[in-house]
PDB file of N, CA and C in Angstrom:
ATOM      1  N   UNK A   1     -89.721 -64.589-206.092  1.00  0.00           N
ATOM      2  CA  UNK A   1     -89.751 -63.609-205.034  1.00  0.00           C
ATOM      3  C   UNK A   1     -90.717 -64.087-203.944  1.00  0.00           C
ATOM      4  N   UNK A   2     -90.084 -64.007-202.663  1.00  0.00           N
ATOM      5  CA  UNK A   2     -91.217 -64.555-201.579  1.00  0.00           C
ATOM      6  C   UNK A   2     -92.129 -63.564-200.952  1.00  0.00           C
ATOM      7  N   UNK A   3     -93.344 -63.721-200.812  1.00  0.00           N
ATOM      8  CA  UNK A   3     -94.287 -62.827-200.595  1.00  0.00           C
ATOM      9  C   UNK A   3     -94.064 -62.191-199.527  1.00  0.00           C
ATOM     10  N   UNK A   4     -94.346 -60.743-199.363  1.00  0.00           N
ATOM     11  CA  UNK A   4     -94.309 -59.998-197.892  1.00  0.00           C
ATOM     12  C   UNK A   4     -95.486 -59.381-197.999  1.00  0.00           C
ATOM     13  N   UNK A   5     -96.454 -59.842-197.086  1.00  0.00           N
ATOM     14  CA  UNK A   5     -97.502 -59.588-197.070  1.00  0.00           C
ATOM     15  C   UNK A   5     -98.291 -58.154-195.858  1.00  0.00           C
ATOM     16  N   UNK A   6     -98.154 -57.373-196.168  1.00  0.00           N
ATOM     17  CA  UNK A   6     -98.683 -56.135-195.486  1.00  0.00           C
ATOM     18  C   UNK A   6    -100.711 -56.233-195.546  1.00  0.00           C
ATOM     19  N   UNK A   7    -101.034 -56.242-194.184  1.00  0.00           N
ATOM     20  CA  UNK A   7    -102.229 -55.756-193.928  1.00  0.00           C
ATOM     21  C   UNK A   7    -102.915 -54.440-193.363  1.00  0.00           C
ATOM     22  N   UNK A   8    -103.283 -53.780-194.102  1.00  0.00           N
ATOM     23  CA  UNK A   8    -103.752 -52.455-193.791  1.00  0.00           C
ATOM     24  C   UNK A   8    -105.214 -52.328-193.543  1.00  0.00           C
ATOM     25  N   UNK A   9    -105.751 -52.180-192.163  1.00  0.00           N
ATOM     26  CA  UNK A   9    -106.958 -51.422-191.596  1.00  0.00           C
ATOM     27  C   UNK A   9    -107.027 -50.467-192.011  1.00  0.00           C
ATOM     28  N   UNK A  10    -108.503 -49.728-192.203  1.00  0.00           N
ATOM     29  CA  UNK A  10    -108.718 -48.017-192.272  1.00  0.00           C
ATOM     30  C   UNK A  10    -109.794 -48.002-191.043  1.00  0.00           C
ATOM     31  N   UNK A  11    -110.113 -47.330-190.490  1.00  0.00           N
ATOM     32  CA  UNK A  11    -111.002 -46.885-189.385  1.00  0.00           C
ATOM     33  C   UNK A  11    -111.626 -46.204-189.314  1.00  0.00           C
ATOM     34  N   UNK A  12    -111.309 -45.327-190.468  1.00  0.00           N
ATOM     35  CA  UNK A  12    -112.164 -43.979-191.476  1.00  0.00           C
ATOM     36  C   UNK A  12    -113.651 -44.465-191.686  1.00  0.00           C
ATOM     37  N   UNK A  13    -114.559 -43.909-191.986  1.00  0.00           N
ATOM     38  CA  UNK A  13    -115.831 -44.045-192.693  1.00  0.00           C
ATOM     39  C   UNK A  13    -116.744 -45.090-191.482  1.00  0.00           C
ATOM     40  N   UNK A  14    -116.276 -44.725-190.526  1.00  0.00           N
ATOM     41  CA  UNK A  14    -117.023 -45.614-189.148  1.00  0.00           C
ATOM     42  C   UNK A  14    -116.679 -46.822-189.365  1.00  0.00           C
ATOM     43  N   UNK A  15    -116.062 -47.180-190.066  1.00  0.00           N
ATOM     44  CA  UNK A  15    -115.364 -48.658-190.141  1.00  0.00           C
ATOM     45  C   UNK A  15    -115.154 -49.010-188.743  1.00  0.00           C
ATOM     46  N   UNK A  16    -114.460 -48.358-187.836  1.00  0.00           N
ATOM     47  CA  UNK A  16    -113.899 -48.425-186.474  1.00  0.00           C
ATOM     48  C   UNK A  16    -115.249 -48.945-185.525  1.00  0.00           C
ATOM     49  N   UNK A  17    -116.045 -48.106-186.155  1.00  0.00           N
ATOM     50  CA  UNK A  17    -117.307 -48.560-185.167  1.00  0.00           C
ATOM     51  C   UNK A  17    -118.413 -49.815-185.456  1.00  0.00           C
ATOM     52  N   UNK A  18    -117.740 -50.854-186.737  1.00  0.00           N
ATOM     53  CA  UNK A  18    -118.563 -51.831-187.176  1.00  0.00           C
ATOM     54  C   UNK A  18    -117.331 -52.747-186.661  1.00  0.00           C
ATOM     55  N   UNK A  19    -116.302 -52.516-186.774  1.00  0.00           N
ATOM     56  CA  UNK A  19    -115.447 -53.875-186.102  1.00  0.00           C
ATOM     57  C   UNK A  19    -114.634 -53.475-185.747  1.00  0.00           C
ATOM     58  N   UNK A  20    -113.638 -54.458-184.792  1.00  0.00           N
ATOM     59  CA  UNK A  20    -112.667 -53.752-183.684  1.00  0.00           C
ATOM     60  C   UNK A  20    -111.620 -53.609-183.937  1.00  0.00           C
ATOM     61  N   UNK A  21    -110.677 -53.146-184.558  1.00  0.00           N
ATOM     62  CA  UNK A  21    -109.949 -52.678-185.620  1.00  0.00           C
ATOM     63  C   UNK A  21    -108.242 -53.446-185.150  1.00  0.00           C
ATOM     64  N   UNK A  22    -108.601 -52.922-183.864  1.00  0.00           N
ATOM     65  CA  UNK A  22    -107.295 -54.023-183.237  1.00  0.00           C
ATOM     66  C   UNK A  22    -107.239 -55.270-183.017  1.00  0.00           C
ATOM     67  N   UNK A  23    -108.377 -55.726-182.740  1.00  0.00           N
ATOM     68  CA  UNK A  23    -108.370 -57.469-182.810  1.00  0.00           C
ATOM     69  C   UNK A  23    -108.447 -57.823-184.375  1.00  0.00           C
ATOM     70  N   UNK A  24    -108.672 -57.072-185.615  1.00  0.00           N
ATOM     71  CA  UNK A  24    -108.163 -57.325-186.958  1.00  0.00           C
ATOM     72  C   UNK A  24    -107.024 -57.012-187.140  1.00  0.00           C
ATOM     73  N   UNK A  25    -106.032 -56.147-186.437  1.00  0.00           N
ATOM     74  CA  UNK A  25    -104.318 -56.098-186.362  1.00  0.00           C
ATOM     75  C   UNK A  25    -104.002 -57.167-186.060  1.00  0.00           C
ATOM     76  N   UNK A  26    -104.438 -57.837-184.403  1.00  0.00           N
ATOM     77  CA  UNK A  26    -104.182 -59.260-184.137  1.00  0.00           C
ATOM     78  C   UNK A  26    -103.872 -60.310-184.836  1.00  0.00           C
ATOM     79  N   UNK A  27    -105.319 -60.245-185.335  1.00  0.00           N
ATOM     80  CA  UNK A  27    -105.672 -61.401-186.555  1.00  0.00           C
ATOM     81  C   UNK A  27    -104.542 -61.580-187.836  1.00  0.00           C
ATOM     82  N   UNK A  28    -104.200 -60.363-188.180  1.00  0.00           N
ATOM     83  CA  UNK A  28    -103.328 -60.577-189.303  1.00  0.00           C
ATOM     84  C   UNK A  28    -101.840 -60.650-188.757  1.00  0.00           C
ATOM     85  N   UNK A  29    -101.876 -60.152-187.595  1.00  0.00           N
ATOM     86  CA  UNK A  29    -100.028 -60.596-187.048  1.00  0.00           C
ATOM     87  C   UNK A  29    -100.119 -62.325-186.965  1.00  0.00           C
ATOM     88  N   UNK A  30    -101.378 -62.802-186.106  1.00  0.00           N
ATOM     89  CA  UNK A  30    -101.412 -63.794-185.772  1.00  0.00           C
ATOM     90  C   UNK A  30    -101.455 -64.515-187.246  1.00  0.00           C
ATOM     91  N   UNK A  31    -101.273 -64.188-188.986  1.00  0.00           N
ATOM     92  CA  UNK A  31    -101.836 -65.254-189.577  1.00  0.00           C
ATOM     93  C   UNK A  31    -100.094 -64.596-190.770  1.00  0.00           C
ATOM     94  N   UNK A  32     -99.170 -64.458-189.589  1.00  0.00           N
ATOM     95  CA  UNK A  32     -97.971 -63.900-190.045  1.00  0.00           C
ATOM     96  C   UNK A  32     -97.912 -63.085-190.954  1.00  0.00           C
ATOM     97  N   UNK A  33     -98.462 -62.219-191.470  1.00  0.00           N
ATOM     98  CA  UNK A  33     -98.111 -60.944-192.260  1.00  0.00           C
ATOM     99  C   UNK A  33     -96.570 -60.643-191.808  1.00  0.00           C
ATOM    100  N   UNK A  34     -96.275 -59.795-193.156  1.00  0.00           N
ATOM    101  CA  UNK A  34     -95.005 -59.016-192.193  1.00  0.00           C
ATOM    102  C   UNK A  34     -95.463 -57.643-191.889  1.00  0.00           C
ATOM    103  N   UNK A  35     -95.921 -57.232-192.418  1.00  0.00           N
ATOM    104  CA  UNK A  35     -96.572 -55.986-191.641  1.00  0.00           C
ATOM    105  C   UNK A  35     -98.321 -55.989-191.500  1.00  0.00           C
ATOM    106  N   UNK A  36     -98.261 -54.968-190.310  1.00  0.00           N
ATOM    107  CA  UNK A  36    -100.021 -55.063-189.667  1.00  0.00           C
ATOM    108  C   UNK A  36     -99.950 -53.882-189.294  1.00  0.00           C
ATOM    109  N   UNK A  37    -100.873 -53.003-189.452  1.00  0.00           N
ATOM    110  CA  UNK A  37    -101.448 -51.882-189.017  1.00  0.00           C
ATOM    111  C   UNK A  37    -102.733 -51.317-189.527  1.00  0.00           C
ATOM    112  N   UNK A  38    -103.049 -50.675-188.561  1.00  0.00           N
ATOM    113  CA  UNK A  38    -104.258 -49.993-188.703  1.00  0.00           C
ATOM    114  C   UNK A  38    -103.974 -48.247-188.811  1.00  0.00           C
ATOM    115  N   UNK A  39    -104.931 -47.704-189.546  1.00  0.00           N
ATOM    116  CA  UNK A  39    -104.625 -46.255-190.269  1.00  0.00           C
ATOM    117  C   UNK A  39    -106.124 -45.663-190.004  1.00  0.00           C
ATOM    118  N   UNK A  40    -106.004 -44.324-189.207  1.00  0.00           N
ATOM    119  CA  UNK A  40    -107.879 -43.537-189.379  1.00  0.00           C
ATOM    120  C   UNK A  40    -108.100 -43.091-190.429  1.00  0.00           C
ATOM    121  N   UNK A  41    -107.319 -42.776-191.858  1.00  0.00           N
ATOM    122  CA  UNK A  41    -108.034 -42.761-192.970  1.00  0.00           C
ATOM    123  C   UNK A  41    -106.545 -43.736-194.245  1.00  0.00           C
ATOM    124  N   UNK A  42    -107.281 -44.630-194.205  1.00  0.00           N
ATOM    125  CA  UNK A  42    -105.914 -44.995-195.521  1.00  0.00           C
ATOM    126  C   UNK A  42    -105.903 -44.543-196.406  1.00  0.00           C
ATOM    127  N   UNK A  43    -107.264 -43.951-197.014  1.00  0.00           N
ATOM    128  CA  UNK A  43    -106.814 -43.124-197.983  1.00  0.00           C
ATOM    129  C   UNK A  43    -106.570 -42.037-198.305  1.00  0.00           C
ATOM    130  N   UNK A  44    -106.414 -41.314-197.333  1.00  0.00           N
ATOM    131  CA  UNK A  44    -105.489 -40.191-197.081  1.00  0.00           C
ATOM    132  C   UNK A  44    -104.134 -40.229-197.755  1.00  0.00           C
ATOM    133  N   UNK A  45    -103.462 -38.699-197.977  1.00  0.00           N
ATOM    134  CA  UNK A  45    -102.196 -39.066-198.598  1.00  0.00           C
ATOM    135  C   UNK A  45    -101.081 -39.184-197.407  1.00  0.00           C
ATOM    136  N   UNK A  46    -101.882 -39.227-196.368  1.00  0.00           N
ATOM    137  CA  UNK A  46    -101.144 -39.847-195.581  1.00  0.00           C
ATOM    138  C   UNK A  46    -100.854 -41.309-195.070  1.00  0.00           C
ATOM    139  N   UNK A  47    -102.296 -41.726-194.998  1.00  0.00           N
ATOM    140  CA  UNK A  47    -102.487 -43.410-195.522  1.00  0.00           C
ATOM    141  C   UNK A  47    -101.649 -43.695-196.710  1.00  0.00           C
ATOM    142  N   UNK A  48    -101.732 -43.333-197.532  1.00  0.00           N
ATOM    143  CA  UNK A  48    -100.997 -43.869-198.999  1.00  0.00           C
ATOM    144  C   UNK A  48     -99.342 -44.126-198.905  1.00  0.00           C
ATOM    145  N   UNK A  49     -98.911 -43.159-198.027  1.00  0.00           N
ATOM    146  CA  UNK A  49     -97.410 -42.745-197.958  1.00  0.00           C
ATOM    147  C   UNK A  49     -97.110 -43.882-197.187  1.00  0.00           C
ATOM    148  N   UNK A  50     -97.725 -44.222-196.270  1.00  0.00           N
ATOM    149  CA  UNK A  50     -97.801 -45.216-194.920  1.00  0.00           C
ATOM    150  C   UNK A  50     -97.177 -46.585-195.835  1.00  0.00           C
ATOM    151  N   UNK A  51     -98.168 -46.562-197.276  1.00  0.00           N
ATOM    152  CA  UNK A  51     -98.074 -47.828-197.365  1.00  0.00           C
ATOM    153  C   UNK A  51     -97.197 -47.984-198.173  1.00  0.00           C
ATOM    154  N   UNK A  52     -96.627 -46.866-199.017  1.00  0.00           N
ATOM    155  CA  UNK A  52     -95.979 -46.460-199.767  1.00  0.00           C
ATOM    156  C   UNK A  52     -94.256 -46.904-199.158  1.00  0.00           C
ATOM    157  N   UNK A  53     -94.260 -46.212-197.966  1.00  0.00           N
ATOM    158  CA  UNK A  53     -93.076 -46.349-197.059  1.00  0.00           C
ATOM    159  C   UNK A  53     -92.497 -47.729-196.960  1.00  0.00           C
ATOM    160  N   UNK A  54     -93.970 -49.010-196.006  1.00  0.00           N
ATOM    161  CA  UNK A  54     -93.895 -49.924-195.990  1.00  0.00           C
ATOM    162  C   UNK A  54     -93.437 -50.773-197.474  1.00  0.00           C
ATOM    163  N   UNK A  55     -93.928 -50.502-198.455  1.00  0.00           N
ATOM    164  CA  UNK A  55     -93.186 -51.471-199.927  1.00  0.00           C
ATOM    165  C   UNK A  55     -92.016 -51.039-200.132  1.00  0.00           C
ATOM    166  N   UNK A  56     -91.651 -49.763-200.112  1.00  0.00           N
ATOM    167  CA  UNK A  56     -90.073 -49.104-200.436  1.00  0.00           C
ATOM    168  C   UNK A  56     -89.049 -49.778-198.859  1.00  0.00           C
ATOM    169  N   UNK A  57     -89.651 -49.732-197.624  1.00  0.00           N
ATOM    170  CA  UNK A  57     -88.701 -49.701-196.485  1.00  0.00           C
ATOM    171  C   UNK A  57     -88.263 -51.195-195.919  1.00  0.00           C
ATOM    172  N   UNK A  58     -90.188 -51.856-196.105  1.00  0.00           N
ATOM    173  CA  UNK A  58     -89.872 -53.152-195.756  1.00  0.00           C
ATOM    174  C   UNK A  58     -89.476 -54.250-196.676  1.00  0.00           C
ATOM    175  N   UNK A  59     -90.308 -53.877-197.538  1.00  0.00           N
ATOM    176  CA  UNK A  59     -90.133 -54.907-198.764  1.00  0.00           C
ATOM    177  C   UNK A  59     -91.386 -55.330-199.214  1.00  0.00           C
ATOM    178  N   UNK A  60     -92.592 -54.594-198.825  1.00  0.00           N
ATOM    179  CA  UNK A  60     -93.677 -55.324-198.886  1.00  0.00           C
ATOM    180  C   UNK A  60     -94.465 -55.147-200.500  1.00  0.00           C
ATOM    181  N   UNK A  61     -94.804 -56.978-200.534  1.00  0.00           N
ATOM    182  CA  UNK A  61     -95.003 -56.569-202.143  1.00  0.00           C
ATOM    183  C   UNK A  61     -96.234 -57.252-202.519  1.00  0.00           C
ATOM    184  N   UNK A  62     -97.057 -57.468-201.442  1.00  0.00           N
ATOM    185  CA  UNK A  62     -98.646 -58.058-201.505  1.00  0.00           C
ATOM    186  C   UNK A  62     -99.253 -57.601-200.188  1.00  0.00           C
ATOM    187  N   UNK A  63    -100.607 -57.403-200.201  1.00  0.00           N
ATOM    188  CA  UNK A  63    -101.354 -56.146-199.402  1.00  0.00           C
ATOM    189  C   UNK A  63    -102.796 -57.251-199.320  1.00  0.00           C
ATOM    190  N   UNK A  64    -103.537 -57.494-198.278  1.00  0.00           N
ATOM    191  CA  UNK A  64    -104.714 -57.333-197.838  1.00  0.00           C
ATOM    192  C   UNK A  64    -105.571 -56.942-197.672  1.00  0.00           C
TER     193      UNK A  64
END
């Protein structure tokens, strides 16, 4: 199986305010992920679903 690699930011817990959350989206488009996003709380059950979505929708089956 070939890897699909999803990278998930959280921005929650002032994370947002120690590094720049979008130039780490960058970074991981730029180092080909198939998916990149950033989330204000990932672990929210709304974060969870996010990523949840992404393994069921895209295919993603290794995480960052």
């Amino acid at each position: 199986m070939e890897a699909k690699i999803g990278v998930y930011i959280c921005k929650g817990c002032d994370i947002d305010k120690t590094i720049d959350c979008e130039k780490a989206v960058k970074a991981g488009t730029a180092a080909k992920a198939a998916i990149c996003k950033s989330h204000d709380i990932l672990c929210s059950a709304e974060g969870i679903n996010l990523i949840r979505a992404d393994i069921k929708n895209e295919g993603v089956n290794r995480s960052w």
